[in-house]
Every structure is written in C-alpha cells, then in structure tokens.
Protein backbone atom coordinates (compact mmCIF):
# COMPACT_ATOMS: atom_id res chain seq x y z
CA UNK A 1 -34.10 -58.33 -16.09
CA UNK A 2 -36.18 -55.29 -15.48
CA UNK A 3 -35.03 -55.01 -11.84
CA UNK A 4 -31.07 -54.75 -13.47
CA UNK A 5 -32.11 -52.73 -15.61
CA UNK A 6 -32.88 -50.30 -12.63
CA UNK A 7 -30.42 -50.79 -10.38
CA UNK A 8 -28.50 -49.99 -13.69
CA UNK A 9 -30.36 -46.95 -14.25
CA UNK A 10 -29.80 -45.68 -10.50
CA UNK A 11 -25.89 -45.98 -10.40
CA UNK A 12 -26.25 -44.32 -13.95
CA UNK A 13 -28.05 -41.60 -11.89
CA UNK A 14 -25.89 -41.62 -8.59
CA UNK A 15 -22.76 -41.27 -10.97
CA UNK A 16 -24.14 -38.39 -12.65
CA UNK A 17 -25.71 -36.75 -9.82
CA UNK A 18 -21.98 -36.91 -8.22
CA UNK A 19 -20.24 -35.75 -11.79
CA UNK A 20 -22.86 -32.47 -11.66
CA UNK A 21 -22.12 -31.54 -8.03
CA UNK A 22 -18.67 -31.78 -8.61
CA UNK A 23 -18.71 -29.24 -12.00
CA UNK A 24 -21.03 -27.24 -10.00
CA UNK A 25 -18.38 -26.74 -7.91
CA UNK A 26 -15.25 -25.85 -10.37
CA UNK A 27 -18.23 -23.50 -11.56
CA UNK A 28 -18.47 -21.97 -8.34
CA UNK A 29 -14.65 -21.61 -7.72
CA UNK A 30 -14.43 -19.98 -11.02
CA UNK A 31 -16.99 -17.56 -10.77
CA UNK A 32 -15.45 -16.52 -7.29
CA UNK A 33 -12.06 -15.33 -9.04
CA UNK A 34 -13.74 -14.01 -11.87
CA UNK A 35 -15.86 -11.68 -9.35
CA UNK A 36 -12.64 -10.16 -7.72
CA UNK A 37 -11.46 -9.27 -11.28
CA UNK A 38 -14.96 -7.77 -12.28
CA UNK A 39 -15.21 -5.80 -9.15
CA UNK A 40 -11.10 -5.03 -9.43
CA UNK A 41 -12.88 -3.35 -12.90
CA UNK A 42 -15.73 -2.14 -11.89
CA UNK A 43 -13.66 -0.14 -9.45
CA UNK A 44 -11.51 1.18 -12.55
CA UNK A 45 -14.97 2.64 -14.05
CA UNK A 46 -16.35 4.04 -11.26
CA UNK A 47 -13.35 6.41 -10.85
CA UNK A 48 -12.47 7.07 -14.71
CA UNK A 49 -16.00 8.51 -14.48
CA UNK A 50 -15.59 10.29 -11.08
CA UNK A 51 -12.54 11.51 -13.13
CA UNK A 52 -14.22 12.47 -16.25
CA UNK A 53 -16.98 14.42 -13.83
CA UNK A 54 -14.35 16.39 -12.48
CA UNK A 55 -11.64 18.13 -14.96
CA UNK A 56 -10.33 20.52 -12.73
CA UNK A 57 -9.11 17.90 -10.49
CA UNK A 58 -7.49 15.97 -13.56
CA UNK A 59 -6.03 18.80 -14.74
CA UNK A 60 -4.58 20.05 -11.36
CA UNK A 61 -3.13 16.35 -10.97
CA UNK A 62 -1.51 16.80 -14.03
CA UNK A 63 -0.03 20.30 -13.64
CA UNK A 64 1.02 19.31 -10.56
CA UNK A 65 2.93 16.46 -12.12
CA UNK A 66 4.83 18.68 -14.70
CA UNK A 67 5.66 21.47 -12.14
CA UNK A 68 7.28 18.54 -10.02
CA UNK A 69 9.16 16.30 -12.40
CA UNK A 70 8.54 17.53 -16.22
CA UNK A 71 10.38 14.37 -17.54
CA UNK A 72 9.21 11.65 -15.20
CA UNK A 73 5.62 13.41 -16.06
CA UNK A 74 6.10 12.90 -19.81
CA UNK A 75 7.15 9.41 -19.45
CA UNK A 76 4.17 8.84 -17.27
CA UNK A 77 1.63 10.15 -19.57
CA UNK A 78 3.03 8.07 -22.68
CA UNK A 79 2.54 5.17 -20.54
CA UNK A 80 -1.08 6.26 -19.29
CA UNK A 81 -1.07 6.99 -23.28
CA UNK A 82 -0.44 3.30 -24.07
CA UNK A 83 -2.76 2.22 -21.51
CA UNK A 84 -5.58 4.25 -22.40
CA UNK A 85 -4.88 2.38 -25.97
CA UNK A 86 -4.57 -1.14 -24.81
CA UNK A 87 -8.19 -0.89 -22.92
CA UNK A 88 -9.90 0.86 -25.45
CA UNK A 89 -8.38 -2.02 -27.97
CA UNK A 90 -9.94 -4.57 -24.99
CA UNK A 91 -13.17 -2.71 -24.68
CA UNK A 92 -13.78 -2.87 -28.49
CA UNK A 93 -12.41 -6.50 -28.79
CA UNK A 94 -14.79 -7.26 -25.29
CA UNK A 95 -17.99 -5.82 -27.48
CA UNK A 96 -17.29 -7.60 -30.60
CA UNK A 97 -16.65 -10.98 -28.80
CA UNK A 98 -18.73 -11.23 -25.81
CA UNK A 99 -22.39 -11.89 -27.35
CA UNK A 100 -20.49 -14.93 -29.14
CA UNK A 101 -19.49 -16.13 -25.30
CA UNK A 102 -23.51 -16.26 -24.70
C-alpha cells in the first residue's frame, strides 16, 4: 500500500516536473518578444530625450520641413500631434495599471 502510494506520488511528480518545464518555456518564448518590443521602446526614449537635449536641431528639422512642403508639413505635425496624444494617453494608462500587473 505504502509502496503505491509512492510510485503514485513519483508519476504525480514526473507529471508536474514535465507540466513546469514546459510553462517555463511558453514563459521564455514570451519574454523573448516582449524584449524586442521593450527595446523597440526603449529606443523611442532614448532619442525623444536626445531630442528634447537638443532644440535647435528640432527646430531646424522642422523649419526645414515647412520651407520644403508647408502642407505636407502641417499634415505631418497633426499626425505627430495625435501621436504625441495617444502615448501620453498610454504612458498615463501604463502608470495607473502596471503596479496592479505585479
């Protein structure tokens, strides 16, 4: 009885030792995507504050987009506008959310 008991208790054991190995690796394969994306914005960062450290090279960009095209310029900045929204709207919901995520 105490002998089927273990062999019990060691397929128990084999089955979860094989159930944890393979969720370690969905983990894994997970956390590889989700470190392209993080570096893809991490990237982002690192020049929107090489950008905010230098003006003059903003500002030259941009007069150098209205002295080419002056319409195709305004259309660009309303959609840099509406992008600057929609990741300040993901920042803020990103701050309020992630210490819920753990």
């Amino acid at each position: 009885m105490i002998r089927a008991r273990l062999l019990a208790a060691r397929e128990r054991r084999a089955a979860l030792c094989a159930r944890a190995a393979a969720e370690r690796e969905a983990l894994e394969a997970l956390l590889a995507r989700t470190d392209v994306a993080l570096r893809w914005i991490a990237l982002g960062r690192d020049l929107g504050r090489a950008l905010l450290a230098r003006p003059w090279l903003v500002a030259s960009a941009v007069a150098l987009a209205v002295a080419l095209r002056p319409r195709r310029a305004l259309r660009w900045a309303a959609a840099a506008w509406s992008a600057v929204r929609v990741a300040r709207g993901l920042v803020r919901a990103w701050r309020r959310f992630a210490p819920l995520a753990g």
